[in-house]
Protein backbone atom coordinates (compact mmCIF):
# COMPACT_ATOMS: atom_id res chain seq x y z
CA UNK A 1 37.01 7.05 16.41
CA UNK A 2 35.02 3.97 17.85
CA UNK A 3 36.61 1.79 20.26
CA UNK A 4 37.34 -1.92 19.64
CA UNK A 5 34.42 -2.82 21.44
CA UNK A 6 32.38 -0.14 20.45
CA UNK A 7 33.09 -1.45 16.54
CA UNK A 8 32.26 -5.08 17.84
CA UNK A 9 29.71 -4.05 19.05
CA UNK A 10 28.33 -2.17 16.27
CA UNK A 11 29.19 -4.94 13.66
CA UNK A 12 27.11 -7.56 15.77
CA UNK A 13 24.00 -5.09 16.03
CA UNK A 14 24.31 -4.79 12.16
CA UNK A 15 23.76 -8.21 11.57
CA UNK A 16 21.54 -9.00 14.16
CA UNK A 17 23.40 -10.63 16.81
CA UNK A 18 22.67 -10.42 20.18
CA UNK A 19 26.01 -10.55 22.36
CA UNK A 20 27.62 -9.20 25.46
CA UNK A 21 30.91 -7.23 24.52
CA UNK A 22 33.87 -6.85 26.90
CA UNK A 23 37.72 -6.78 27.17
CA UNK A 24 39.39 -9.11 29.51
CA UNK A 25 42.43 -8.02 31.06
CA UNK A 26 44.64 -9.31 28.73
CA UNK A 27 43.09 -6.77 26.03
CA UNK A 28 41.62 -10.04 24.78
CA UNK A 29 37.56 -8.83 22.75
CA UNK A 30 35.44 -11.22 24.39
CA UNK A 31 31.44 -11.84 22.92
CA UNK A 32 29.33 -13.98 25.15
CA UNK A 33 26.51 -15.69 23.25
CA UNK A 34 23.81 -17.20 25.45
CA UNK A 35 21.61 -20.18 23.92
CA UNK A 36 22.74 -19.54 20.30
CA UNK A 37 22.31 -21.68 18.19
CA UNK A 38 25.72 -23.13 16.79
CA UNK A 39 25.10 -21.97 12.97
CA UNK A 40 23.10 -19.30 13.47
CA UNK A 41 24.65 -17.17 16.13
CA UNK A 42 28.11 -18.65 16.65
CA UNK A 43 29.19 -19.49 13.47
CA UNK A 44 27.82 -16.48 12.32
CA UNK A 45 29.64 -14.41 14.90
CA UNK A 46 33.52 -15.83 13.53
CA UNK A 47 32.53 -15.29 9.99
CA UNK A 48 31.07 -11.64 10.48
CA UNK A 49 33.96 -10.67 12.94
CA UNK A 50 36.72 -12.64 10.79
CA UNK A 51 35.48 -10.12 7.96
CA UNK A 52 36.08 -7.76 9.33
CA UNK A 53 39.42 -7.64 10.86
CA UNK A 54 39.06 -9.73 13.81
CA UNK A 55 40.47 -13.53 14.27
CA UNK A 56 39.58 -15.81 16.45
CA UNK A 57 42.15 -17.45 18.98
CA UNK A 58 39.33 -19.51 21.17
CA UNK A 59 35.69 -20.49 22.37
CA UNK A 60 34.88 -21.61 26.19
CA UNK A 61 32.00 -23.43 25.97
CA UNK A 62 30.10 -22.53 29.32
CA UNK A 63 26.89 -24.37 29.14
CA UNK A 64 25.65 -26.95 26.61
CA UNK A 65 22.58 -29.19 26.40
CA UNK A 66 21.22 -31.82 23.40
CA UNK A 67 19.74 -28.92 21.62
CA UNK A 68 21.57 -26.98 18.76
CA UNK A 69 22.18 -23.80 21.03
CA UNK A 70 24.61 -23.50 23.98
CA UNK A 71 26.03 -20.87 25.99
CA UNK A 72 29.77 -19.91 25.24
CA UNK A 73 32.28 -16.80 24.93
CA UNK A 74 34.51 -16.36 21.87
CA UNK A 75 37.90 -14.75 22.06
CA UNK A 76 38.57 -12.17 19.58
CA UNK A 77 42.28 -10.23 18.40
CA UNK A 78 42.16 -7.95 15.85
CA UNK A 79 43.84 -9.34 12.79
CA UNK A 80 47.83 -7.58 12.67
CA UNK A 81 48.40 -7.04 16.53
């Protein structure tokens, strides 16, 4: 049985996202997207992970310029814990 971040991590590779996968210490999933572009790669990312059992509860926005991609980590709970 695959972990949480193992299946994270295996649902972004299946659709062709490029992410960094951890756990913070509050058991929180967290996927860091650098210079994605916001439909693209980060909306993407919510929709994909909300389909499959996984809800967002937050985005920290770590670097931004005037171009449609920025640097952020999304915060991920899987849907009924």
């Amino acid at each position: 049985m695959l972990t949480a971040i193992e299946t994270v991590e295996k649902i972004l590779k299946e659709n062709n996202l490029q992410a960094n996968v951890y756990e913070n210490e509050l058991s929180i999933i967290c996927v860091e997207i650098n210079c994605g572009d916001w439909k693209h790669e980060h909306l993407k990312c919510k929709l994909i992970m909300s389909e499959n059992g996984f809800e967002q509860i937050g985005e920290n926005i770590i670097d931004e310029n005037d171009s449609d991609c920025y640097f952020s980590i999304h915060y991920f709970l899987e849907k009924g814990i």
